[in-house]
C-alpha atoms as a PDB file:
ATOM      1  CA  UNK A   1      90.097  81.842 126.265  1.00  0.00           C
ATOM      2  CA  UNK A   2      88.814  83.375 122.672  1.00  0.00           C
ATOM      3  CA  UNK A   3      92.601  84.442 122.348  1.00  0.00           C
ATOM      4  CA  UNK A   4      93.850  80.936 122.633  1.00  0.00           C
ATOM      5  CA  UNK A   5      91.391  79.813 121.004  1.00  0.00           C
ATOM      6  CA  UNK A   6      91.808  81.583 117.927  1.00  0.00           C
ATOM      7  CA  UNK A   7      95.662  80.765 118.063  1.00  0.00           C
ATOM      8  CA  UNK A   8      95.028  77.361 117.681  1.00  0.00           C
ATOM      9  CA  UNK A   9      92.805  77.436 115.121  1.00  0.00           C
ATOM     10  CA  UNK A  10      95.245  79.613 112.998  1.00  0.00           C
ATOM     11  CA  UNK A  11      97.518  76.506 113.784  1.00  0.00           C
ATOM     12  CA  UNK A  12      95.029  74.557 112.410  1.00  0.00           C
ATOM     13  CA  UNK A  13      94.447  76.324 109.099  1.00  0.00           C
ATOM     14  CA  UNK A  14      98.048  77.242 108.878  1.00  0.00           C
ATOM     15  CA  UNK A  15      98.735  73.809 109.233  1.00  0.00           C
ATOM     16  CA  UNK A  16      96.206  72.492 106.395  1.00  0.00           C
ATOM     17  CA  UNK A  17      97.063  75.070 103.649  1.00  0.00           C
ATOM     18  CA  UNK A  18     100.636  74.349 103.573  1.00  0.00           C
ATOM     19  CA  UNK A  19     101.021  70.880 102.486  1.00  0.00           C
ATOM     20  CA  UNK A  20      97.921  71.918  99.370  1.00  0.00           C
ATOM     21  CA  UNK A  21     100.653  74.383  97.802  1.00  0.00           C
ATOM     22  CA  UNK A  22     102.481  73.443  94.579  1.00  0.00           C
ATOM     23  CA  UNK A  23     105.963  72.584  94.445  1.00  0.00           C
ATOM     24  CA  UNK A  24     108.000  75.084  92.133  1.00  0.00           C
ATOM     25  CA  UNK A  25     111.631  73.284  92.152  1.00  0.00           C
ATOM     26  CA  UNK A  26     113.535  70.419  92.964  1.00  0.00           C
ATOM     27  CA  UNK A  27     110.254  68.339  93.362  1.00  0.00           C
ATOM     28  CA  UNK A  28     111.385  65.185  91.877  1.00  0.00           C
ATOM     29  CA  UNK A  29     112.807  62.148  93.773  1.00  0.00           C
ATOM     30  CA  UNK A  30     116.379  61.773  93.491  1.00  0.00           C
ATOM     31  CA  UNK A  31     116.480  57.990  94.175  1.00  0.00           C
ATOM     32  CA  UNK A  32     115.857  54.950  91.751  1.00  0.00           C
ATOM     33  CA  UNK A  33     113.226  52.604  92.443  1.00  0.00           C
ATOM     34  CA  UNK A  34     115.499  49.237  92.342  1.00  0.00           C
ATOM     35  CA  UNK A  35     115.214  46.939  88.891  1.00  0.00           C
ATOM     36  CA  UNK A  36     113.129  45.929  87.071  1.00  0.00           C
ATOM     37  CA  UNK A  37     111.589  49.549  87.158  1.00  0.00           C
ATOM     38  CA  UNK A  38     112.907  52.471  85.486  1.00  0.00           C
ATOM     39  CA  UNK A  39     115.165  49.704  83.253  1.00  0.00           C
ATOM     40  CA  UNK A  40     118.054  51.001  81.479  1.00  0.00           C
ATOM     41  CA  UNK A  41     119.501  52.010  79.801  1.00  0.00           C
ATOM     42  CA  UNK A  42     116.280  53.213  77.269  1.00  0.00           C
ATOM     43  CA  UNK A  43     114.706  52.289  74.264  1.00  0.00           C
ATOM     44  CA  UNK A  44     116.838  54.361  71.112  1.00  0.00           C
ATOM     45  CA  UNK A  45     113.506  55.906  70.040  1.00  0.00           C
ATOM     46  CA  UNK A  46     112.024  56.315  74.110  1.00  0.00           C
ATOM     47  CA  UNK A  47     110.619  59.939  74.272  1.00  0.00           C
ATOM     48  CA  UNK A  48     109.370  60.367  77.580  1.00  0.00           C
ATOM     49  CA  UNK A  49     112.669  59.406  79.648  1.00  0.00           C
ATOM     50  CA  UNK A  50     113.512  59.628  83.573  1.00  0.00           C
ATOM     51  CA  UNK A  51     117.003  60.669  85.002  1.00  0.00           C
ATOM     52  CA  UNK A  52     118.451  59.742  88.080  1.00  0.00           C
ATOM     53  CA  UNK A  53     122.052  60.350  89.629  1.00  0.00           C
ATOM     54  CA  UNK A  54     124.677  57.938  89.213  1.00  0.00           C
ATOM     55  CA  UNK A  55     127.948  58.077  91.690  1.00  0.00           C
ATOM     56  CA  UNK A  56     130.320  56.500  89.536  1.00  0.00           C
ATOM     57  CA  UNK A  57     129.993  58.762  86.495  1.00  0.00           C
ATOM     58  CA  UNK A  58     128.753  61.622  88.884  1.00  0.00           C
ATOM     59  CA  UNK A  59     126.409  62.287  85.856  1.00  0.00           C
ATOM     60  CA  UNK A  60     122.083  61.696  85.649  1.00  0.00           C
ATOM     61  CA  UNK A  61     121.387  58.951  83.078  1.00  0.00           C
ATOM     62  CA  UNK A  62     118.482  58.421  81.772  1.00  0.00           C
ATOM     63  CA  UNK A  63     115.670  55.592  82.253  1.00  0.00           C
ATOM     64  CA  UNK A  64     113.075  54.163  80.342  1.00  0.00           C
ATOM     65  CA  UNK A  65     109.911  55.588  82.092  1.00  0.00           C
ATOM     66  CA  UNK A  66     107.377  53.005  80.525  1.00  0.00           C
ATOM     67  CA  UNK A  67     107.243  51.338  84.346  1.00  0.00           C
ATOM     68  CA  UNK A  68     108.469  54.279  86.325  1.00  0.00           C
ATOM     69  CA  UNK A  69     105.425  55.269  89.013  1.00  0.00           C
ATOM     70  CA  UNK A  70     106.514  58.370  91.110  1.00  0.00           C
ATOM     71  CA  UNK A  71     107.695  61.784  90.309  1.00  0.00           C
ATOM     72  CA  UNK A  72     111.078  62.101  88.506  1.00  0.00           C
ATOM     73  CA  UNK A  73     113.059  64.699  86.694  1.00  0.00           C
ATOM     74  CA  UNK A  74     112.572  64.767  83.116  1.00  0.00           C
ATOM     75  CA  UNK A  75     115.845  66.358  81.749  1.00  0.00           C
ATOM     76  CA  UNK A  76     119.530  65.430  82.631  1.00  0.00           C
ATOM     77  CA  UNK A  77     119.907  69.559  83.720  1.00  0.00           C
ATOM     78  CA  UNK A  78     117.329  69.357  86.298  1.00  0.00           C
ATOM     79  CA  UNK A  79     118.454  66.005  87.992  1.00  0.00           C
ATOM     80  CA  UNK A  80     122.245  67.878  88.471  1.00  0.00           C
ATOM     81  CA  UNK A  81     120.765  70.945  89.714  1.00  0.00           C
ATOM     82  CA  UNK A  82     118.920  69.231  91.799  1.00  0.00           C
ATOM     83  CA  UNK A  83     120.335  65.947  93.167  1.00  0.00           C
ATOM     84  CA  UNK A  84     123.881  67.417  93.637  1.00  0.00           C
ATOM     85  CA  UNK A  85     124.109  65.132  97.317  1.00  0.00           C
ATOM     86  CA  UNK A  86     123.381  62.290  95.583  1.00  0.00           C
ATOM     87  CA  UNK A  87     126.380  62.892  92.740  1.00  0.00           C
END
């Protein structure tokens, strides 16, 4: 009984600690939220831009991230290391 016991609640912890670790790579979404946020193509002085993969020009081009909520990749790079499915 202790034995089980204690197996499940390693489960348990296991479990809970997982999900509260930091994601090193690739942790950006690889989707666009559809218009009007993210608009593009950017403002010519826009500093703080998003990039998503686009199939046609199986390139990332960059967003305007004034209205952009979520977490996306900040340099062109990163999206094609990352999002190479989606290219």
């Amino acid at each position: 009984m202790k034995l089980t016991f204690l197996v499940i609640w390693g489960c348990i912890i296991s479990a809970l600690v997982r999900p509260s670790q930091e994601c090193t790579q690739c942790c950006g979404s690889c989707t666009r939220p559809k218009q009007p946020s993210c608009p593009s193509p950017p403002g010519k002085n826009e500093k703080n831009l998003r990039y998503f993969p686009d199939k046609p020009s199986h390139t990332c081009t960059a967003a305007s991230s004034s209205s952009c909520k979520g977490k996306f990749y900040t340099s062109s790079k990163e999206c094609v290391q990352c999002c190479r499915s989606f290219l």
